[in-house]
N, C-alpha and C. Protein backbone atom coordinates (compact mmCIF):
# COMPACT_ATOMS: atom_id res chain seq x y z
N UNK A 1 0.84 -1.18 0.00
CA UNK A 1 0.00 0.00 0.00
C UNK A 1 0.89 1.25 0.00
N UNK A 2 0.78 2.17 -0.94
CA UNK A 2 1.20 3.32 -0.85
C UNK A 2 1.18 4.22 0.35
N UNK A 3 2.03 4.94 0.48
CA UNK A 3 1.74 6.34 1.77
C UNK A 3 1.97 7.16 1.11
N UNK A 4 1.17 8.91 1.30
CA UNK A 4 1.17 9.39 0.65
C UNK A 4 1.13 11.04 1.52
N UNK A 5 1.75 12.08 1.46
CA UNK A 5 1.80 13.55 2.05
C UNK A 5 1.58 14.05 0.96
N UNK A 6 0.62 14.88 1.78
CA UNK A 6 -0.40 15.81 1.00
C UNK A 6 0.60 17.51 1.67
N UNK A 7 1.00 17.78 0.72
CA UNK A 7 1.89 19.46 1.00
C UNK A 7 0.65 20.86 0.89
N UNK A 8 0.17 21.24 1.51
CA UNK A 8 -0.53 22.08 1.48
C UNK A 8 0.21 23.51 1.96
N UNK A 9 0.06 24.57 0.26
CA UNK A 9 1.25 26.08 0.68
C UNK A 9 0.33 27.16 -0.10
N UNK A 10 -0.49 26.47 -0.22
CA UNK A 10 -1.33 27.94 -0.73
C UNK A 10 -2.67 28.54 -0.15
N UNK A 11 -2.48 29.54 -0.36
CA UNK A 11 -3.69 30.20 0.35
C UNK A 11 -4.81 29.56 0.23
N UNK A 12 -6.12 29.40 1.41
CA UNK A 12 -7.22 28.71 1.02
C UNK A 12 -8.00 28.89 0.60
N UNK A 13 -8.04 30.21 0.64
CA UNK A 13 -9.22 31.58 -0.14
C UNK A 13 -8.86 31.93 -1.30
N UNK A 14 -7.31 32.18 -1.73
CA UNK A 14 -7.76 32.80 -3.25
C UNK A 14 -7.59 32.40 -4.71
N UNK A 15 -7.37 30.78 -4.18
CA UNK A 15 -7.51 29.52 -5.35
C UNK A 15 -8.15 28.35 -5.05
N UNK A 16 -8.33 27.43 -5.53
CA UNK A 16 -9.01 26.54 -5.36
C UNK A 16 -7.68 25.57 -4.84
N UNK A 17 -6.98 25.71 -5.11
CA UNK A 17 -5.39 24.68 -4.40
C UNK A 17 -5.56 23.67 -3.41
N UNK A 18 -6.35 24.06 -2.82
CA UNK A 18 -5.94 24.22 -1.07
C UNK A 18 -6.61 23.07 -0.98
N UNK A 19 -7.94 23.71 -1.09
CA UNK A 19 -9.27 22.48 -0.93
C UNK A 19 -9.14 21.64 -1.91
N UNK A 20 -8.84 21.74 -3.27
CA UNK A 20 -8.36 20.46 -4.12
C UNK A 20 -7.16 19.17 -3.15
N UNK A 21 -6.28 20.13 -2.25
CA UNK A 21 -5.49 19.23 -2.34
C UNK A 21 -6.29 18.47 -0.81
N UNK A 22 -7.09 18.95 -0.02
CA UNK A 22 -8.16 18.78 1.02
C UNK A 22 -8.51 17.13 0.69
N UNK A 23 -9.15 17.66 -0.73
CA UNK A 23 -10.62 16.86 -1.51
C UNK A 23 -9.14 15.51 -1.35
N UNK A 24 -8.43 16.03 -2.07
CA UNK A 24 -7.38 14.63 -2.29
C UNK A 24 -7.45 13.34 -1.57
N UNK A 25 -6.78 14.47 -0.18
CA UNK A 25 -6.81 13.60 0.71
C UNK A 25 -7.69 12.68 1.17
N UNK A 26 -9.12 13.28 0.67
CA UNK A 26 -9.80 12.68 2.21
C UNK A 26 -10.28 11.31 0.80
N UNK A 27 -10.35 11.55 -0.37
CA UNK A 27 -10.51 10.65 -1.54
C UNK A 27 -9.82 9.79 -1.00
N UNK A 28 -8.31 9.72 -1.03
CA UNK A 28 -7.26 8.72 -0.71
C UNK A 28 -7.76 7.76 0.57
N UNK A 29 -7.81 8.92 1.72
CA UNK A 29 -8.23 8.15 2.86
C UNK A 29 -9.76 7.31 2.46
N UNK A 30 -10.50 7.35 2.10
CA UNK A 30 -11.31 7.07 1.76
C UNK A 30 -11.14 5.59 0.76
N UNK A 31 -10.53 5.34 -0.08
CA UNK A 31 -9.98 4.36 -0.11
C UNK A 31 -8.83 3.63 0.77
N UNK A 32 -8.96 3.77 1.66
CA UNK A 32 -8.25 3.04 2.88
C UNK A 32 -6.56 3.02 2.17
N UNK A 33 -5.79 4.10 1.81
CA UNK A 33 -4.68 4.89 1.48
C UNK A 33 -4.45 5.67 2.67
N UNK A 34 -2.88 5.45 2.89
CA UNK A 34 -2.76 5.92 4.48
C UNK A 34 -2.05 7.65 3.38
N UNK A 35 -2.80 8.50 4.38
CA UNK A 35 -2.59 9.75 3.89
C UNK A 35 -1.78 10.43 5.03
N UNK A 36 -1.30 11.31 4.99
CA UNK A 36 -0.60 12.62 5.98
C UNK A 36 -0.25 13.80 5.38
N UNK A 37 -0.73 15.38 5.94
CA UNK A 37 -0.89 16.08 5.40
C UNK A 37 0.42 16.91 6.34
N UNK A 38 0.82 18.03 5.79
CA UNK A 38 1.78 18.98 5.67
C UNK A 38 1.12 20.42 5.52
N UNK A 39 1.32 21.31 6.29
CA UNK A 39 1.59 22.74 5.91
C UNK A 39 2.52 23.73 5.87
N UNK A 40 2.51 25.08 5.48
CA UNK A 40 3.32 25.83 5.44
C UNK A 40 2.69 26.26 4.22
N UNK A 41 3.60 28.07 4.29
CA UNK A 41 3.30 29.26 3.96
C UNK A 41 1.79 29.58 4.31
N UNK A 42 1.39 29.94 3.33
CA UNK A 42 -0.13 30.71 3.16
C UNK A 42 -0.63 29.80 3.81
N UNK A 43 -0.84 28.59 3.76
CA UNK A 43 -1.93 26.85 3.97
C UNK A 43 -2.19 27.19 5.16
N UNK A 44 -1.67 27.93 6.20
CA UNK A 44 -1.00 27.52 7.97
C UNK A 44 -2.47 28.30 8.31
N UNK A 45 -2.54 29.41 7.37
CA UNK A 45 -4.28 29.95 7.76
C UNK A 45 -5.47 28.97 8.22
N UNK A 46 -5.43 27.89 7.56
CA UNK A 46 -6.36 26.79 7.72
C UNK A 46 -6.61 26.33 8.88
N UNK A 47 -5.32 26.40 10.18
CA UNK A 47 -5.42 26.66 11.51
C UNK A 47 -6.53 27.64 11.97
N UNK A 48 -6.15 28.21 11.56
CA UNK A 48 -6.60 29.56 12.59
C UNK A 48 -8.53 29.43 12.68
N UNK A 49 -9.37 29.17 13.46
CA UNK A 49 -10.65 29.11 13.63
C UNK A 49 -11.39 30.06 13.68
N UNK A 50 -11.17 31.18 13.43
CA UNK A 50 -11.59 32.20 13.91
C UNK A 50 -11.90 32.93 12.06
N UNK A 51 -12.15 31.87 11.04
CA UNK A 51 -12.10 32.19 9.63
C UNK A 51 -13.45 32.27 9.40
N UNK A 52 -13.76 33.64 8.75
CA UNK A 52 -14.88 34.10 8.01
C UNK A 52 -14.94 34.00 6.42
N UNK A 53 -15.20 33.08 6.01
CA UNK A 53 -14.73 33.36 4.09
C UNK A 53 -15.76 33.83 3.37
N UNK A 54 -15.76 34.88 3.03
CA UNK A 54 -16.72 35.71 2.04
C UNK A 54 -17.76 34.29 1.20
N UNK A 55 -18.97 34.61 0.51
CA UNK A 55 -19.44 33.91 -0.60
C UNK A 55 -18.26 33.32 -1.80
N UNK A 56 -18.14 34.35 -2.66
CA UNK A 56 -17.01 34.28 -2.83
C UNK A 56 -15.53 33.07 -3.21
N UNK A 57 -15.42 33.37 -1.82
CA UNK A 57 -14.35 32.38 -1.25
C UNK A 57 -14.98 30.63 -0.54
N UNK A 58 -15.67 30.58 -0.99
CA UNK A 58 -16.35 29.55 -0.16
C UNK A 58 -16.31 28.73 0.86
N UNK A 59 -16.16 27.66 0.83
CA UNK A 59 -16.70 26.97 2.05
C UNK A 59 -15.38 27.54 3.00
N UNK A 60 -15.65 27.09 4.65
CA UNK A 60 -14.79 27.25 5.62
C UNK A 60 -13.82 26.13 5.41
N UNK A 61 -12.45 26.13 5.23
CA UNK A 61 -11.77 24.88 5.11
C UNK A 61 -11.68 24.47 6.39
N UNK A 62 -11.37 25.21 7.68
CA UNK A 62 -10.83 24.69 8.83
C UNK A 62 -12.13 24.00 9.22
N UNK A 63 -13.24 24.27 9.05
CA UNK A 63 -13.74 23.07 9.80
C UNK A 63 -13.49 21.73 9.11
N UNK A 64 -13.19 21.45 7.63
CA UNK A 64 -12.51 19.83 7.19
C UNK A 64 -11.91 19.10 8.53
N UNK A 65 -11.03 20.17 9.13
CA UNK A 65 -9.68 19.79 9.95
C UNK A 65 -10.18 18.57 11.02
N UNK A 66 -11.64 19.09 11.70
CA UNK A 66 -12.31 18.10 12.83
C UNK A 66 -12.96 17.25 12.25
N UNK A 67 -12.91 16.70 10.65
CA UNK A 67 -13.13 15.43 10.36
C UNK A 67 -12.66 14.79 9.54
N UNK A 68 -11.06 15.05 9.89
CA UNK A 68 -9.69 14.27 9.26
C UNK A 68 -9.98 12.87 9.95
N UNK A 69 -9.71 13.05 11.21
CA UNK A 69 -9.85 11.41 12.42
C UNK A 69 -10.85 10.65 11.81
N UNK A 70 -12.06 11.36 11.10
CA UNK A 70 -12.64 9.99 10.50
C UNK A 70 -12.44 9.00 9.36
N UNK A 71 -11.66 9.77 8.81
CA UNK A 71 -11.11 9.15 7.60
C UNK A 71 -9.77 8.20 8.04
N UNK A 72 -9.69 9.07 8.98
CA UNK A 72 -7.94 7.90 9.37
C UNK A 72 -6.99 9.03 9.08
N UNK A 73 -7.02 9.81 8.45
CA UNK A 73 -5.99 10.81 8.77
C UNK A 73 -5.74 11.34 9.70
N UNK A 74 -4.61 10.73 10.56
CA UNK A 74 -4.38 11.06 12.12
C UNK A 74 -3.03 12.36 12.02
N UNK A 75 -2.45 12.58 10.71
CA UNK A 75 -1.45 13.35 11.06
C UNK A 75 -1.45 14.50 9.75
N UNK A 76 -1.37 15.30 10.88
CA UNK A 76 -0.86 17.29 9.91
C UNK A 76 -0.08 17.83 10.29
N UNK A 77 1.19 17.82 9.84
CA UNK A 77 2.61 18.19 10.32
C UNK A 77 2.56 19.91 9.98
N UNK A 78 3.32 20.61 10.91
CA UNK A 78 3.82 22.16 11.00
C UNK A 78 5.20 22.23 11.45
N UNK A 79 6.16 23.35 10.45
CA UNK A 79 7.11 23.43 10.38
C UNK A 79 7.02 24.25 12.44
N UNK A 80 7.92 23.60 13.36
CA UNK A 80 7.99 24.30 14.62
C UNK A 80 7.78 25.91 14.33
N UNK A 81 8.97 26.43 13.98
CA UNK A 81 8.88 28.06 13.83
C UNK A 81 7.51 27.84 12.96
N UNK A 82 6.79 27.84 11.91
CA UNK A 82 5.79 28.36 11.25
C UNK A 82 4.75 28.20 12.32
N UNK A 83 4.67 27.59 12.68
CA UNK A 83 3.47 26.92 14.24
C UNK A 83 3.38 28.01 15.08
N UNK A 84 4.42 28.06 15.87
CA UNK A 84 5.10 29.56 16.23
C UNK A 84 4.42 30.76 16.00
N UNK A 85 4.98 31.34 15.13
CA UNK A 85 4.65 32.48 14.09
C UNK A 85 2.53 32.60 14.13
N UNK A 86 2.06 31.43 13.53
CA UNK A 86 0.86 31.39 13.38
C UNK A 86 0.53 31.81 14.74
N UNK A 87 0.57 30.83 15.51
CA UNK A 87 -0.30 31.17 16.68
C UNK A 87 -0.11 32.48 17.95
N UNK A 88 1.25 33.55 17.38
CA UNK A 88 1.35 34.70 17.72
C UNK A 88 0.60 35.33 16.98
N UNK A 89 0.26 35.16 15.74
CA UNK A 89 -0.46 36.17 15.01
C UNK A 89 -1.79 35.79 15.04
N UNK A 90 -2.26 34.72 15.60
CA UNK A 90 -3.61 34.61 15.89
C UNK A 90 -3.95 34.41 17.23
N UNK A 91 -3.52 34.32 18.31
CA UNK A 91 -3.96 35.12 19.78
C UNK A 91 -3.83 33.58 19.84
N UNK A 92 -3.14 32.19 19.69
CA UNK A 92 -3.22 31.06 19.64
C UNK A 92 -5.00 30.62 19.79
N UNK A 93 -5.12 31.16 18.61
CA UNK A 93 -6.85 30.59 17.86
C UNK A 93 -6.37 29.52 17.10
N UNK A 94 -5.76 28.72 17.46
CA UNK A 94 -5.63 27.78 16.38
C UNK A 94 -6.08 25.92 16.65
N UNK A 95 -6.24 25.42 15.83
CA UNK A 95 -6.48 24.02 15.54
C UNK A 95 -5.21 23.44 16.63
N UNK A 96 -5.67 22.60 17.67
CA UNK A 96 -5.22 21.93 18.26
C UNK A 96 -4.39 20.51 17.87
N UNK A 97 -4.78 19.82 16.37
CA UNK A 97 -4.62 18.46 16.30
C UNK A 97 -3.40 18.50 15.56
N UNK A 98 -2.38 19.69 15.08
CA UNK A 98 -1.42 19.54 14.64
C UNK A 98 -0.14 19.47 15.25
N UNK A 99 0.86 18.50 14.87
CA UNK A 99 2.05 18.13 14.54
C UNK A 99 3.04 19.02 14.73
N UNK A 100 3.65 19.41 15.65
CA UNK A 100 5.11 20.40 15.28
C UNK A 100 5.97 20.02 15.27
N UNK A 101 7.05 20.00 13.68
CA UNK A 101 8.34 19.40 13.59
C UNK A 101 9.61 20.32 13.42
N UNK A 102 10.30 19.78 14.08
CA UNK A 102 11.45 20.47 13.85
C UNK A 102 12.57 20.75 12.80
N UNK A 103 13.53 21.67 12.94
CA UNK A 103 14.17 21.50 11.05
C UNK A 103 14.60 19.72 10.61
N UNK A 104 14.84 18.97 11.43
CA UNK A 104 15.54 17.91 10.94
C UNK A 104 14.55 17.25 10.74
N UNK A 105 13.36 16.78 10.93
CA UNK A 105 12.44 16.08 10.96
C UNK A 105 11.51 16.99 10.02
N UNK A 106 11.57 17.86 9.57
CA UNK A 106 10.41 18.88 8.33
C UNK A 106 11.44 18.32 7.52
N UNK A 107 12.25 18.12 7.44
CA UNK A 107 13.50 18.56 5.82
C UNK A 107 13.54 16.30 5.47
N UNK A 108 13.47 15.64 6.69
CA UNK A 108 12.69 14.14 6.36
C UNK A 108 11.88 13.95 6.03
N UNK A 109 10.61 14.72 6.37
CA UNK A 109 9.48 14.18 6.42
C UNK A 109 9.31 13.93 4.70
N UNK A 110 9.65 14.77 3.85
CA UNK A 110 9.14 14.51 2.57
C UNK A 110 10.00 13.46 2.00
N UNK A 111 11.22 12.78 3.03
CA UNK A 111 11.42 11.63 2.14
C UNK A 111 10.88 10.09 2.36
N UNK A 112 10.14 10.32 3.47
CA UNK A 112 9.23 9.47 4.07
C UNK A 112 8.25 8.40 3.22
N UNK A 113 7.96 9.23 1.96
CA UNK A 113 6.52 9.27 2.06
C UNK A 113 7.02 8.53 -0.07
N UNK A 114 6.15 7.37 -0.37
CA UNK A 114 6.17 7.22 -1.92
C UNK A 114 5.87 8.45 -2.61
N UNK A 115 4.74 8.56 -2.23
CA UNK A 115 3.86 9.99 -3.56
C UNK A 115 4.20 11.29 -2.19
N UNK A 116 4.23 12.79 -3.17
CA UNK A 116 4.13 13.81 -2.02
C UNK A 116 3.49 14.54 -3.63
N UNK A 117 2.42 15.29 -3.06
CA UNK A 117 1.52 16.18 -3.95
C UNK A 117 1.68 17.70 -3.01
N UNK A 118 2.11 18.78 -3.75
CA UNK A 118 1.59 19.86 -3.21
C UNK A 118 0.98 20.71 -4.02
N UNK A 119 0.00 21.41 -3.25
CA UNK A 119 -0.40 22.39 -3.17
C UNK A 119 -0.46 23.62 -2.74
């Protein structure tokens, strides 16, 4: 069986990227494909709970986040410092169920994995 990290780096609002690479995942998991997802840059917004997305911009991505565990996606890795960073700039409003890795273990993680898709 394949394993597979899902890289999520783009904003969630002002492309469709984000949630395509979302949809991916939960497809994969869904066929009983062990998935694990990744963020950084823009993506790290998807934390933050406190998200209003215009019409527009559609659906709320962060709520996906509280029904990863049903699919079996137990893991969403954050670069330590980006983790950091986020949750100073959001009053630590953020998603509880993520991962913080450090440089040696972020700069592995993508060799971990058969397939790595980003977005």
């Amino acid at each position: 069986m394949k394993n597979t990290l899902i890289h999520l780096s783009s904003s969630p609002y002002s492309n469709l990227s984000c949630k395509e690479g979302l949809d991916l995942a939960l497809v994969l998991a869904t066929f009983e494909q062990e998935v694990d997802i990744c963020l950084s840059g823009a993506a790290l917004s998807l934390l933050n709970s406190a998200q209003a997305p215009t019409a527009e911009q559609g659906k709320n991505l962060h709520k996906l986040l509280a029904g990863l565990e049903f699919y079996d996606i137990e893991n969403l890795y954050v670069h330590a410092s980006n983790l950091e960073a986020a949750k100073q700039a959001n009053d630590n409003n953020l998603w509880q169920g993520s991962k913080s890795l450090n440089d040696t273990e972020w700069h592995a993680l993508f060799s971990n994995y058969q397939q790595v898709f980003r977005f």
